[in-house]
PDB file of N, CA and C in Angstrom:
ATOM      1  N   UNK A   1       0.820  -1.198   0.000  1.00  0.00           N
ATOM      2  CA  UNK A   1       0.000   0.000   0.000  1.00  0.00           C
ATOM      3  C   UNK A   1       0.864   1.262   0.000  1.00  0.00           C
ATOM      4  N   UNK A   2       1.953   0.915   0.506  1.00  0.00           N
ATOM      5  CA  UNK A   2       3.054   2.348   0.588  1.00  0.00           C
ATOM      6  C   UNK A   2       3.195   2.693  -0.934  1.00  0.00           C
ATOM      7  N   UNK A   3       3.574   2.182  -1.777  1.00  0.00           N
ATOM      8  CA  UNK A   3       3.253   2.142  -2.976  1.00  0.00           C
ATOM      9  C   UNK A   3       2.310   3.034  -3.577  1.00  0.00           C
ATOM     10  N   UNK A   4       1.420   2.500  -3.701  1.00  0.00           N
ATOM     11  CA  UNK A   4       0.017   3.358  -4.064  1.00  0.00           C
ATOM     12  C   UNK A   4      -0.018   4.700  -3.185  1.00  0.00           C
ATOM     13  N   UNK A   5       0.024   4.894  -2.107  1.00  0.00           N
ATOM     14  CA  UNK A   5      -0.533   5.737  -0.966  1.00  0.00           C
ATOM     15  C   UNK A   5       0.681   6.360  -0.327  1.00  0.00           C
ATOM     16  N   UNK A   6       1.128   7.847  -0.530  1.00  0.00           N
ATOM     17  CA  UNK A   6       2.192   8.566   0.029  1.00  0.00           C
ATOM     18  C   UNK A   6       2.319   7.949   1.623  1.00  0.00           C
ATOM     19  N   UNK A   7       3.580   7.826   1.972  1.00  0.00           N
ATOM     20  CA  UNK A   7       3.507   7.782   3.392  1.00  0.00           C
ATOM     21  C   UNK A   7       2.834   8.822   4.462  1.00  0.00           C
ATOM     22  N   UNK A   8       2.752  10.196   3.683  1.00  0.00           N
ATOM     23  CA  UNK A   8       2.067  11.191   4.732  1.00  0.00           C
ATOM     24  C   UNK A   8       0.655  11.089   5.115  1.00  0.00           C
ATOM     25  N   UNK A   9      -0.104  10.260   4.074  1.00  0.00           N
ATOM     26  CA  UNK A   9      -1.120   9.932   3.804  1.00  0.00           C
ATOM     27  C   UNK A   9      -1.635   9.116   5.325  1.00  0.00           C
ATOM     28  N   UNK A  10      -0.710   7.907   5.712  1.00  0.00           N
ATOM     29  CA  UNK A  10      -0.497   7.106   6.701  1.00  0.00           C
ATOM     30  C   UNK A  10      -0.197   7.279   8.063  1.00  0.00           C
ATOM     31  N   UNK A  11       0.092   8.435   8.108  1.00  0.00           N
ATOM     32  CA  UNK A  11       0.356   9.520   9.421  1.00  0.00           C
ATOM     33  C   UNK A  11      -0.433   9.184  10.358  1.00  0.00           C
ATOM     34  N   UNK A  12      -2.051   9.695  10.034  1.00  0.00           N
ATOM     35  CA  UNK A  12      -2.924   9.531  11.086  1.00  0.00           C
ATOM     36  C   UNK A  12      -3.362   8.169  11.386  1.00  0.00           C
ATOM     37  N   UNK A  13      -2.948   7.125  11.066  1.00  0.00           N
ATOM     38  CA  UNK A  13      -3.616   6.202  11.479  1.00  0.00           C
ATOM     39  C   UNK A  13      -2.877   5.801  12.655  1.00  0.00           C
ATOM     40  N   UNK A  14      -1.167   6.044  12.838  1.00  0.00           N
ATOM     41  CA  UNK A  14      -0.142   5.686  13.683  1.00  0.00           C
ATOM     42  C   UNK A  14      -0.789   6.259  14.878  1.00  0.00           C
ATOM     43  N   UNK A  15      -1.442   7.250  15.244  1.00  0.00           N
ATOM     44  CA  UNK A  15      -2.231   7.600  16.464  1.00  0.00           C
ATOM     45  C   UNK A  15      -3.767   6.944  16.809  1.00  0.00           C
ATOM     46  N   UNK A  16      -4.301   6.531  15.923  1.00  0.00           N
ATOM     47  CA  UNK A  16      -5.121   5.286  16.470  1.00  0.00           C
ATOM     48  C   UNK A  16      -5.064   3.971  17.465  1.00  0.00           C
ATOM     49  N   UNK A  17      -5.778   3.772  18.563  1.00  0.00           N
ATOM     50  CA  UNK A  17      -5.686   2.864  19.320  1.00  0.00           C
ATOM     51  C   UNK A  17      -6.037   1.185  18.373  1.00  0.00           C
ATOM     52  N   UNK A  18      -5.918   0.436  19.258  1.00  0.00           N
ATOM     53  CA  UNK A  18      -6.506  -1.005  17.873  1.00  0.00           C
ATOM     54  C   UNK A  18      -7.939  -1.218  17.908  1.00  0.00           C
ATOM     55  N   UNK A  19      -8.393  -0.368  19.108  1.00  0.00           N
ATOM     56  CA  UNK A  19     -10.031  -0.934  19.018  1.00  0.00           C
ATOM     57  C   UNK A  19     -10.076   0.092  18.161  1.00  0.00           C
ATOM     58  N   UNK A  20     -10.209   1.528  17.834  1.00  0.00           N
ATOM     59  CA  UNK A  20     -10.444   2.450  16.748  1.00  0.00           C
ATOM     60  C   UNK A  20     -10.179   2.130  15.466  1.00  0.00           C
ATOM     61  N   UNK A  21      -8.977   1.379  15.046  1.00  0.00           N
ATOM     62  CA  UNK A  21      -8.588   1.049  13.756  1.00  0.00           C
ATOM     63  C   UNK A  21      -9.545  -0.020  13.548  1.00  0.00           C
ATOM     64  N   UNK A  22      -9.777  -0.944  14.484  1.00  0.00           N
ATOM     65  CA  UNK A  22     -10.710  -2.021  14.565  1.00  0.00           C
ATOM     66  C   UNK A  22     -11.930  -1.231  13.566  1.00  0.00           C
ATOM     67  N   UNK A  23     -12.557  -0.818  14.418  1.00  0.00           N
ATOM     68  CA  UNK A  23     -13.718  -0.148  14.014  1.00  0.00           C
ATOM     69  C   UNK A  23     -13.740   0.658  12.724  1.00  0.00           C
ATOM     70  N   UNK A  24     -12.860   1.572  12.626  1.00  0.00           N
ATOM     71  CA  UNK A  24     -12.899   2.266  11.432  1.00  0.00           C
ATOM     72  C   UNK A  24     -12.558   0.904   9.929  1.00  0.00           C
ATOM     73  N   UNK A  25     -12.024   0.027  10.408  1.00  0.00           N
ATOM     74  CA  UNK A  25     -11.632  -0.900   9.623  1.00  0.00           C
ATOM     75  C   UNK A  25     -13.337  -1.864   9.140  1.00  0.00           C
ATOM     76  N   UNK A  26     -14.341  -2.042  10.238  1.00  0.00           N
ATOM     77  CA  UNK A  26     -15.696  -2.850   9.747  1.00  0.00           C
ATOM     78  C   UNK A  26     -16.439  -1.716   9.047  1.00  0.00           C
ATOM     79  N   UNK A  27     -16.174  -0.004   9.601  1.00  0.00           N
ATOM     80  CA  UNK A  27     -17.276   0.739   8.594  1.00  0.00           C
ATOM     81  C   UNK A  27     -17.227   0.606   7.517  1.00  0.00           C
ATOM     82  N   UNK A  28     -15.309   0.843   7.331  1.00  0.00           N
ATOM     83  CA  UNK A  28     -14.947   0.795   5.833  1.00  0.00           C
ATOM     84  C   UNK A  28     -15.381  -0.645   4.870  1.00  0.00           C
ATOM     85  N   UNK A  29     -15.369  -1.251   5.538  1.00  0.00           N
ATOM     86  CA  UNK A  29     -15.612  -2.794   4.841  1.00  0.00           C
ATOM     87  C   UNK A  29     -17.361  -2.776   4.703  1.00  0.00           C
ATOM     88  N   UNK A  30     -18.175  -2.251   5.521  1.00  0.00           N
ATOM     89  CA  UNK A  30     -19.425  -2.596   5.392  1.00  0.00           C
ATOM     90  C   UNK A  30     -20.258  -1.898   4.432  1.00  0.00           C
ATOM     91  N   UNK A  31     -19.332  -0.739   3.921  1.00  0.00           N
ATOM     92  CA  UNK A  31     -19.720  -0.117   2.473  1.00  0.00           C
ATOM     93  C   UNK A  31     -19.114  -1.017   1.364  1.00  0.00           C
ATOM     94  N   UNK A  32     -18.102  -2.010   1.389  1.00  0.00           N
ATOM     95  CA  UNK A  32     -17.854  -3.180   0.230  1.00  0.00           C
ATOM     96  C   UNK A  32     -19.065  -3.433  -0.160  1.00  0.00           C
ATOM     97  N   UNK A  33     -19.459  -4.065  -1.529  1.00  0.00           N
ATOM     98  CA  UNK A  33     -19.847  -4.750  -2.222  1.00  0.00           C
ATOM     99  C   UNK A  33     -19.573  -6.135  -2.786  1.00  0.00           C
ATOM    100  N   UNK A  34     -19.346  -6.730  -1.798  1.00  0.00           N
ATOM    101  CA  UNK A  34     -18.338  -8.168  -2.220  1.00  0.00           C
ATOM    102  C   UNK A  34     -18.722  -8.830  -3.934  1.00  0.00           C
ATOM    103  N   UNK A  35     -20.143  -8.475  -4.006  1.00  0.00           N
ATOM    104  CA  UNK A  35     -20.424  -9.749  -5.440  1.00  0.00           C
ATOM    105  C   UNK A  35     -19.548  -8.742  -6.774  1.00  0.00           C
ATOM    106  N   UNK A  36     -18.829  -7.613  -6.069  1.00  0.00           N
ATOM    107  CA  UNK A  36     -18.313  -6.914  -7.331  1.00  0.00           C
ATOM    108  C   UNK A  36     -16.682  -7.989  -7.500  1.00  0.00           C
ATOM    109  N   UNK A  37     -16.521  -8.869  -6.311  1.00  0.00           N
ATOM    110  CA  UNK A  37     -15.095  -9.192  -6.714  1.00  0.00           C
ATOM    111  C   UNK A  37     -15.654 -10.983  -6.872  1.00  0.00           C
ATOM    112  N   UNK A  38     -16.550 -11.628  -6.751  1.00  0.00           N
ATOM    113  CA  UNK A  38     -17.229 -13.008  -7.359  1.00  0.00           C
ATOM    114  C   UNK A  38     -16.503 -13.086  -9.272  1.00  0.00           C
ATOM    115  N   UNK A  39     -15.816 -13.833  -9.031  1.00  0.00           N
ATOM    116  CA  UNK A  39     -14.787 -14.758 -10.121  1.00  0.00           C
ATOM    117  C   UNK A  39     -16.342 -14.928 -11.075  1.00  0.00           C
ATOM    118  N   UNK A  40     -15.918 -14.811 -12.294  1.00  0.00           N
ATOM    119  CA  UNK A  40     -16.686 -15.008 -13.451  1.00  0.00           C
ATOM    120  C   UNK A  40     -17.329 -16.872 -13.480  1.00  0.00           C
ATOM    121  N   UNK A  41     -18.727 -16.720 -13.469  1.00  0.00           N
ATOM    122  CA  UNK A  41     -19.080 -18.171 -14.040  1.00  0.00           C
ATOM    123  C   UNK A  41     -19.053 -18.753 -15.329  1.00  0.00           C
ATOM    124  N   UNK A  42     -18.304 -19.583 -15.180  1.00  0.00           N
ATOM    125  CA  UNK A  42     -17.982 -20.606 -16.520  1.00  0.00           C
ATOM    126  C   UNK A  42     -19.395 -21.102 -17.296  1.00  0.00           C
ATOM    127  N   UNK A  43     -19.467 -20.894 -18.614  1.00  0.00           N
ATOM    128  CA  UNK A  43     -20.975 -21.092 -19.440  1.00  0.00           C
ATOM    129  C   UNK A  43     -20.835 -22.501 -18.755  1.00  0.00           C
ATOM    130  N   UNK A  44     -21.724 -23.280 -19.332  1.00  0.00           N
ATOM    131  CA  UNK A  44     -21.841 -24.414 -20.113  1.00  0.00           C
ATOM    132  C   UNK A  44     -20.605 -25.025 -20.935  1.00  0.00           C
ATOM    133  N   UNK A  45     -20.402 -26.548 -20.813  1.00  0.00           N
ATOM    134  CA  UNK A  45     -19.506 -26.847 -21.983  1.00  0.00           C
ATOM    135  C   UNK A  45     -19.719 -27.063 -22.953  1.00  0.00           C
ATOM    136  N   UNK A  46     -19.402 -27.026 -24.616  1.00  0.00           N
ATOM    137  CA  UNK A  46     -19.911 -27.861 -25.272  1.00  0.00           C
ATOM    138  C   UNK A  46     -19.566 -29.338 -25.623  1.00  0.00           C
ATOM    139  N   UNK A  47     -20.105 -30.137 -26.118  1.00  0.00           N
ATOM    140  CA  UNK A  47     -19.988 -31.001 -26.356  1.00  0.00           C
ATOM    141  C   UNK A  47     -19.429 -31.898 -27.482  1.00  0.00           C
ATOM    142  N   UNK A  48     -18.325 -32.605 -26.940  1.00  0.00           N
ATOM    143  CA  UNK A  48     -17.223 -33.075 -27.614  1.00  0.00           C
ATOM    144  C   UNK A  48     -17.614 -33.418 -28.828  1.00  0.00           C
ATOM    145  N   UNK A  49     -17.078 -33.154 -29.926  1.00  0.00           N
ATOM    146  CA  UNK A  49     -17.367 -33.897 -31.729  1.00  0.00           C
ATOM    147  C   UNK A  49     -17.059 -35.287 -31.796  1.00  0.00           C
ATOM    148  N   UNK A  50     -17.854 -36.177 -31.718  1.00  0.00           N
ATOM    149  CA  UNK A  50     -17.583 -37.883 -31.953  1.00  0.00           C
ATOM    150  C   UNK A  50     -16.172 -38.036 -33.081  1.00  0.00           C
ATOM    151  N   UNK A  51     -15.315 -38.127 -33.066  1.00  0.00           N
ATOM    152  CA  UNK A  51     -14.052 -38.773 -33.514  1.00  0.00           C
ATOM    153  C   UNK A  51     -14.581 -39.623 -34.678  1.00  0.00           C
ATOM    154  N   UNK A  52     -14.279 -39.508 -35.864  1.00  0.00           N
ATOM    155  CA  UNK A  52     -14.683 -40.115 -36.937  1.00  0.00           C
ATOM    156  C   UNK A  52     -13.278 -41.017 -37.442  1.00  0.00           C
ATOM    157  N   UNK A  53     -14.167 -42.787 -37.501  1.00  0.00           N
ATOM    158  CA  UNK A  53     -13.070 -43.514 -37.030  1.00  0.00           C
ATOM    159  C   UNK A  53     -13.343 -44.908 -38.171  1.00  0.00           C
ATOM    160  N   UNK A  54     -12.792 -45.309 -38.684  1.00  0.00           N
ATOM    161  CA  UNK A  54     -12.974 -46.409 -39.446  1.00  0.00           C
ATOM    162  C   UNK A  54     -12.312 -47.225 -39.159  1.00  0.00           C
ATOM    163  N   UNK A  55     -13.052 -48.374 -38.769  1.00  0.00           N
ATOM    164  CA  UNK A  55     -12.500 -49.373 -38.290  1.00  0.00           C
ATOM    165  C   UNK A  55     -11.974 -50.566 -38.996  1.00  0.00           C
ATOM    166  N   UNK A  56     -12.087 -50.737 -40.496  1.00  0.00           N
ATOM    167  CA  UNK A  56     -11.783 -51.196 -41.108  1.00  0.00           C
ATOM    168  C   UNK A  56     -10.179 -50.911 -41.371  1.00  0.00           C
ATOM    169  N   UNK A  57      -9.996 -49.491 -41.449  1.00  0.00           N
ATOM    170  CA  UNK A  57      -8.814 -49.276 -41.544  1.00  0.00           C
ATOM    171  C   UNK A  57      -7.905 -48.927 -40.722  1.00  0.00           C
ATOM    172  N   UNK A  58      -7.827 -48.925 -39.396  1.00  0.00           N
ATOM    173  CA  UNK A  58      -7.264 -48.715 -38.466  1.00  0.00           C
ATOM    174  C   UNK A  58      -6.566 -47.389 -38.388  1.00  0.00           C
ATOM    175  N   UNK A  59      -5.720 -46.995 -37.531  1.00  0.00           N
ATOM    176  CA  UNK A  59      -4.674 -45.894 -37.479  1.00  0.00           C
ATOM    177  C   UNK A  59      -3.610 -45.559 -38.590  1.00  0.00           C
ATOM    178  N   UNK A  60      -3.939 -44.045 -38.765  1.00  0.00           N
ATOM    179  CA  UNK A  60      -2.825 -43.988 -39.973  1.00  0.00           C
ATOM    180  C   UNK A  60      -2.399 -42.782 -39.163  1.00  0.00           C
ATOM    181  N   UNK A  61      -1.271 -42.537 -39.483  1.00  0.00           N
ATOM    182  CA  UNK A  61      -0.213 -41.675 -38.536  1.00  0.00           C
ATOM    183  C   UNK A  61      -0.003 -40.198 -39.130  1.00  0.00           C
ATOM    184  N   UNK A  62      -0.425 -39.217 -38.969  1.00  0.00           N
ATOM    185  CA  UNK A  62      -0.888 -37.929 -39.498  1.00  0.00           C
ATOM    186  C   UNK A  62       1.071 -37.838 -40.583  1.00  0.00           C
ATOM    187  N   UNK A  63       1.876 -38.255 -40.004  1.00  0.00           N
ATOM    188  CA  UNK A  63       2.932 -38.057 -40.984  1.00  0.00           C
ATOM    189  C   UNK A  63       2.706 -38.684 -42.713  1.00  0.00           C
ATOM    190  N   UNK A  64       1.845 -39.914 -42.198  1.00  0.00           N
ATOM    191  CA  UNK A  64       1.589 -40.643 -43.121  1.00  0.00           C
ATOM    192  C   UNK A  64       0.826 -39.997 -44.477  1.00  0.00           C
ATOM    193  N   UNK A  65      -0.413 -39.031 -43.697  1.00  0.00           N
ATOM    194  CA  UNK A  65      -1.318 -38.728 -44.000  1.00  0.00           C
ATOM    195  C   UNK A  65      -0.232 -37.506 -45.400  1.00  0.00           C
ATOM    196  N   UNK A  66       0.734 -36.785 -44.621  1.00  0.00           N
ATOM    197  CA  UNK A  66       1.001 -35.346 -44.704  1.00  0.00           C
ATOM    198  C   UNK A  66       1.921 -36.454 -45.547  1.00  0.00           C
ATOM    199  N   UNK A  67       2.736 -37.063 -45.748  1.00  0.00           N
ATOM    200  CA  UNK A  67       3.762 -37.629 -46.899  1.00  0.00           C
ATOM    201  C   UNK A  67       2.614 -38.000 -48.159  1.00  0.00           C
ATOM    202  N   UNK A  68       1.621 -38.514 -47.888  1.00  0.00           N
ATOM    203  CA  UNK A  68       0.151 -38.601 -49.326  1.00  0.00           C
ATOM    204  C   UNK A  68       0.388 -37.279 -49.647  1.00  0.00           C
ATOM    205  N   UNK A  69       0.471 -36.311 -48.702  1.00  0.00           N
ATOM    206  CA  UNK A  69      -0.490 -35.368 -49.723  1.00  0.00           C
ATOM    207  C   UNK A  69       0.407 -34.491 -50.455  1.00  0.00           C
ATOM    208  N   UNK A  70       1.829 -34.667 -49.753  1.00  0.00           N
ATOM    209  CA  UNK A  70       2.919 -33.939 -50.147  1.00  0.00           C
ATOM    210  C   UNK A  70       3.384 -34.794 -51.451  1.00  0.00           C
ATOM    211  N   UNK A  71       2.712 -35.817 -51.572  1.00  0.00           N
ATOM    212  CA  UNK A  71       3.450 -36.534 -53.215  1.00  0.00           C
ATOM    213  C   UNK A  71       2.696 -36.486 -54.325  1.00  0.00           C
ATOM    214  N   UNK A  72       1.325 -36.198 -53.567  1.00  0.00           N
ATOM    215  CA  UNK A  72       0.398 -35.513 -54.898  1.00  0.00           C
ATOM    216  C   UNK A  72       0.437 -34.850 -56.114  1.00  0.00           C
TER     217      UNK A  72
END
């Protein structure tokens, strides 16, 4: 926060007791809006494309595929 916020800025709080900081610490929070920091909900998934598969011919090895087409 020193960062963001000059140190002079920070002055007055060093004279606060802890029950005061306490307190000034739930007002400040009870003006939050928490559902503004709620992580985005994920849609729906869609649904996977069935793998188109011939079983007659088993596995051919995409190099295989890419040496066909490169001799074309």
């Amino acid at each position: 926060m020193i960062i963001a916020i000059p140190p002079s800025e920070w002055e007055v709080f060093q004279t606060f007791s802890k029950e005061k900081m306490a307190q000034l610490l739930q007002q400040l929070s009870a003006g939050v809006n928490l559902k503004q920091f709620l992580k985005a909900i994920r849609g729906v998934k869609k649904p996977k494309v069935p793998l188109i598969y011939d079983s007659k011919q088993g596995h051919v090895s995409t190099t295989r595929l890419l040496e066909q087409y490169n001799h074309s």
